[in-house]
PDB file of N, CA and C in Angstrom:
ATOM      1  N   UNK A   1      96.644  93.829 130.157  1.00  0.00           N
ATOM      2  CA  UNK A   1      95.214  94.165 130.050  1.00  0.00           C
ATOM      3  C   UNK A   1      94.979  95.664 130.106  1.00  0.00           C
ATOM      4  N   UNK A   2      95.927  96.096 130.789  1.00  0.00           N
ATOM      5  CA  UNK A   2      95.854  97.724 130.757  1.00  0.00           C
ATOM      6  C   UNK A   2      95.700  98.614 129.325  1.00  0.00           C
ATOM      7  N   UNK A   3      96.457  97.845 128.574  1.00  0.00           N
ATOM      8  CA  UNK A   3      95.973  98.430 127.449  1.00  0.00           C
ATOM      9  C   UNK A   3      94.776  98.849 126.341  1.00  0.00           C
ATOM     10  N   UNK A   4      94.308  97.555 126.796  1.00  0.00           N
ATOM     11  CA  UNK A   4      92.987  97.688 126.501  1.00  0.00           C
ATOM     12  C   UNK A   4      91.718  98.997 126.828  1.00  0.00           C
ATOM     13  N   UNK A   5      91.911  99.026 128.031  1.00  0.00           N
ATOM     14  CA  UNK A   5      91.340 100.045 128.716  1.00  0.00           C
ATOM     15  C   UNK A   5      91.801 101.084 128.171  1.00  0.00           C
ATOM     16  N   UNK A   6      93.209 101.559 128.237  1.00  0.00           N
ATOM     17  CA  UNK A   6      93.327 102.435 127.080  1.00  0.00           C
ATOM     18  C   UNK A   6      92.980 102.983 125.419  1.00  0.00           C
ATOM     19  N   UNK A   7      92.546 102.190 125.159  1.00  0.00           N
ATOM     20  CA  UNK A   7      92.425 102.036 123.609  1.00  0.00           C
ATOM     21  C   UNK A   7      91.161 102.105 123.576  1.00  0.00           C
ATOM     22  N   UNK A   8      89.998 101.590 124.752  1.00  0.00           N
ATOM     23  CA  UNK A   8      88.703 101.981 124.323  1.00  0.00           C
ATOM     24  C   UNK A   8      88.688 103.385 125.351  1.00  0.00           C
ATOM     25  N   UNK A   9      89.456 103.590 126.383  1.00  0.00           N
ATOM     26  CA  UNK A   9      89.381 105.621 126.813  1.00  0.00           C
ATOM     27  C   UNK A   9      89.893 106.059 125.708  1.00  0.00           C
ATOM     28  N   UNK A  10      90.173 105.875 124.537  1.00  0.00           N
ATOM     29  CA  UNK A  10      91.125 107.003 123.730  1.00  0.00           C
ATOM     30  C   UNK A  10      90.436 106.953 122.635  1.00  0.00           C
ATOM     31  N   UNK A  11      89.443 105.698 122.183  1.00  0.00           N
ATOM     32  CA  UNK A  11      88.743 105.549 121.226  1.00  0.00           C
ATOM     33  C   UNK A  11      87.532 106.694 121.494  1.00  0.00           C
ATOM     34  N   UNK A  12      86.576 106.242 123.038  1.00  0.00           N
ATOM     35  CA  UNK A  12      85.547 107.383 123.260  1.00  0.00           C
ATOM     36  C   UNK A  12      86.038 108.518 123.343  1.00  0.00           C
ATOM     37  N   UNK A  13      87.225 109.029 123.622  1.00  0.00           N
ATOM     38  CA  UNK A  13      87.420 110.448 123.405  1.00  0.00           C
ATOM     39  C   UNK A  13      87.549 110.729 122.314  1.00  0.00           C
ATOM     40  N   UNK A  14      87.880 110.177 121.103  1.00  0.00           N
ATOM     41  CA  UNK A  14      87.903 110.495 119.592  1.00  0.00           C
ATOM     42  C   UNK A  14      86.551 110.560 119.798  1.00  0.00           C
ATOM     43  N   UNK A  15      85.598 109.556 119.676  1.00  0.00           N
ATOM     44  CA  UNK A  15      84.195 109.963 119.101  1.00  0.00           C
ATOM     45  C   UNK A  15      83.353 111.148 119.333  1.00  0.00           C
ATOM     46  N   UNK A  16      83.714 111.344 120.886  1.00  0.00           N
ATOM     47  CA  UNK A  16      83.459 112.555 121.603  1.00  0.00           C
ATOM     48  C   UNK A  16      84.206 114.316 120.932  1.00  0.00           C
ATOM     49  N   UNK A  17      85.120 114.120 120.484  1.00  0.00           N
ATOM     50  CA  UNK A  17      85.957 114.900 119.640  1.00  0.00           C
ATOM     51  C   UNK A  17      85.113 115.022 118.595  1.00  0.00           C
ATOM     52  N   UNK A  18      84.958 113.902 117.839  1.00  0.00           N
ATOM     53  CA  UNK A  18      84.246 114.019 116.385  1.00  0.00           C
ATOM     54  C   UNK A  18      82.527 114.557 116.439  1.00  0.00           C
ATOM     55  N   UNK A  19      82.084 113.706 117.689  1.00  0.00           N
ATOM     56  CA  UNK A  19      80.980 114.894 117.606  1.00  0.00           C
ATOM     57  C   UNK A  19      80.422 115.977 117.712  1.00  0.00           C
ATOM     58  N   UNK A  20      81.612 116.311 118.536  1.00  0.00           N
ATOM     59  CA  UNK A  20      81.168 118.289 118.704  1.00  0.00           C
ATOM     60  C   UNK A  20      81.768 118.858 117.342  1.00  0.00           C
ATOM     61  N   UNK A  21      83.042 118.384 116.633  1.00  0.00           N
ATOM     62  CA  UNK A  21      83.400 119.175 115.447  1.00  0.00           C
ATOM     63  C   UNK A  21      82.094 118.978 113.998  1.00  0.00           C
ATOM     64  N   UNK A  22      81.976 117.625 114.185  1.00  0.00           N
ATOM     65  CA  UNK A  22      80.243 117.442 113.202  1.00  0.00           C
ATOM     66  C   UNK A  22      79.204 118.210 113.738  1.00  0.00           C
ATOM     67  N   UNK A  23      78.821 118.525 114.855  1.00  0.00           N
ATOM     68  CA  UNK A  23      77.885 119.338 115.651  1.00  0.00           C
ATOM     69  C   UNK A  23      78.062 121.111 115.436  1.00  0.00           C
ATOM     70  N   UNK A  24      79.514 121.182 115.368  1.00  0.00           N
ATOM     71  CA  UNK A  24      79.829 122.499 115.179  1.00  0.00           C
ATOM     72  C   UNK A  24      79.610 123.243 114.012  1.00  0.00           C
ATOM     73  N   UNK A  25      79.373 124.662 113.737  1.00  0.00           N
ATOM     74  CA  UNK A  25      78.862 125.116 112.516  1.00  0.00           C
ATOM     75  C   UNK A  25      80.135 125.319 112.179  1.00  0.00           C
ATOM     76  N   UNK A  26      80.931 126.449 112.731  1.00  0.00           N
ATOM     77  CA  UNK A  26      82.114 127.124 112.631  1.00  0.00           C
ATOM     78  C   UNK A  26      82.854 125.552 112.093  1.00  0.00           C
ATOM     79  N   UNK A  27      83.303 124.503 112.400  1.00  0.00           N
ATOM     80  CA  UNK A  27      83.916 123.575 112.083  1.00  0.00           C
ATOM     81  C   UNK A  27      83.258 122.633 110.850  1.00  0.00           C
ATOM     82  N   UNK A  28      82.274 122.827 110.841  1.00  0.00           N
ATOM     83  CA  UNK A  28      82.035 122.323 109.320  1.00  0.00           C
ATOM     84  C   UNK A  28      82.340 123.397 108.243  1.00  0.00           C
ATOM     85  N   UNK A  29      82.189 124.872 108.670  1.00  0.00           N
ATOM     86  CA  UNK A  29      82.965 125.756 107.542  1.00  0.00           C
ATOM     87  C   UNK A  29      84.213 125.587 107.153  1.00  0.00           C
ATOM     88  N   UNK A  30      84.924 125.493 108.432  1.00  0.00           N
ATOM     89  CA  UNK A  30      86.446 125.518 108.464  1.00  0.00           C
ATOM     90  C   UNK A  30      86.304 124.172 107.295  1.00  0.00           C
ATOM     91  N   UNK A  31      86.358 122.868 107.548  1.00  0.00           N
ATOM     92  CA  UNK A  31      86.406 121.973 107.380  1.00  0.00           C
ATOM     93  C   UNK A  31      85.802 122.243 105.509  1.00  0.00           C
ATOM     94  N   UNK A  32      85.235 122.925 105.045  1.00  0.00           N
ATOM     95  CA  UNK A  32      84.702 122.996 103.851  1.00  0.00           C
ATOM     96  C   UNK A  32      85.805 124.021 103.134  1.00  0.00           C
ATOM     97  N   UNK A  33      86.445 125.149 103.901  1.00  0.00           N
ATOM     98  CA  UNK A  33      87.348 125.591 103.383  1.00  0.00           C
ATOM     99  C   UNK A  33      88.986 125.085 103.573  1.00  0.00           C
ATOM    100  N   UNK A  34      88.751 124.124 104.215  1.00  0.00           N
ATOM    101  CA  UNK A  34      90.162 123.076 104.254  1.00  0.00           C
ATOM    102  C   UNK A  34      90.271 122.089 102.666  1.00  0.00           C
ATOM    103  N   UNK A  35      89.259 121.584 102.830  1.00  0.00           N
ATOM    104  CA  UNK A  35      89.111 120.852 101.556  1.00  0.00           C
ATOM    105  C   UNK A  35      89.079 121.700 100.249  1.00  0.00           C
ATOM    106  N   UNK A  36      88.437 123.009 100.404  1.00  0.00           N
ATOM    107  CA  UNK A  36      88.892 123.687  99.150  1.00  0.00           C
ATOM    108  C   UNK A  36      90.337 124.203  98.623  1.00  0.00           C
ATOM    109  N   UNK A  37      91.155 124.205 100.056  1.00  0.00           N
ATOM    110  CA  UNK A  37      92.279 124.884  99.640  1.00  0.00           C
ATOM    111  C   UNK A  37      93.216 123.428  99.600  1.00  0.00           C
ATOM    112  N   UNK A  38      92.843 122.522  99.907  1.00  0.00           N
ATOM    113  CA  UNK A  38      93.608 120.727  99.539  1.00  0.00           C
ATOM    114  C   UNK A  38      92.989 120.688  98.016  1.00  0.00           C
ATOM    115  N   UNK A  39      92.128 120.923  97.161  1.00  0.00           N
ATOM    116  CA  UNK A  39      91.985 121.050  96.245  1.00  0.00           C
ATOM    117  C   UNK A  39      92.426 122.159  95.608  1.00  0.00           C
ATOM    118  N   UNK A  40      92.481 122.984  95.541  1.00  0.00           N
ATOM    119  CA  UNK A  40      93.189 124.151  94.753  1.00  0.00           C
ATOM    120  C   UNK A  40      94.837 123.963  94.798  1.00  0.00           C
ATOM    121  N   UNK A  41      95.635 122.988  95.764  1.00  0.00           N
ATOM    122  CA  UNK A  41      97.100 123.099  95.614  1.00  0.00           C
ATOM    123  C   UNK A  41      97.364 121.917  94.549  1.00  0.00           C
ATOM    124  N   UNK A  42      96.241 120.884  94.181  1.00  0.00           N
ATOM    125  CA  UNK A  42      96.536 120.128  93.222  1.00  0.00           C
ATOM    126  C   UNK A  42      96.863 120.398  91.547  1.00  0.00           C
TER     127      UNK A  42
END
């Protein structure tokens, strides 16, 4: 059963992760010039 508990602590820390980088300005830039340079090596 322990695992469980794990998997939903590790799940809310992803979401928690994902919302400050969606929240973040600096990380939606980054994130816009990530995808440009994953497109330009194609």
């Amino acid at each position: 059963m322990g695992y469980i508990a794990d998997t939903i602590y590790i799940f809310r820390e992803l979401m928690r992760l994902f919302f400050v980088v969606i929240t973040s300005p600096f990380a939606a830039v980054g994130s816009l010039l990530m995808l440009g340079s994953i497109g330009w090596q194609e």
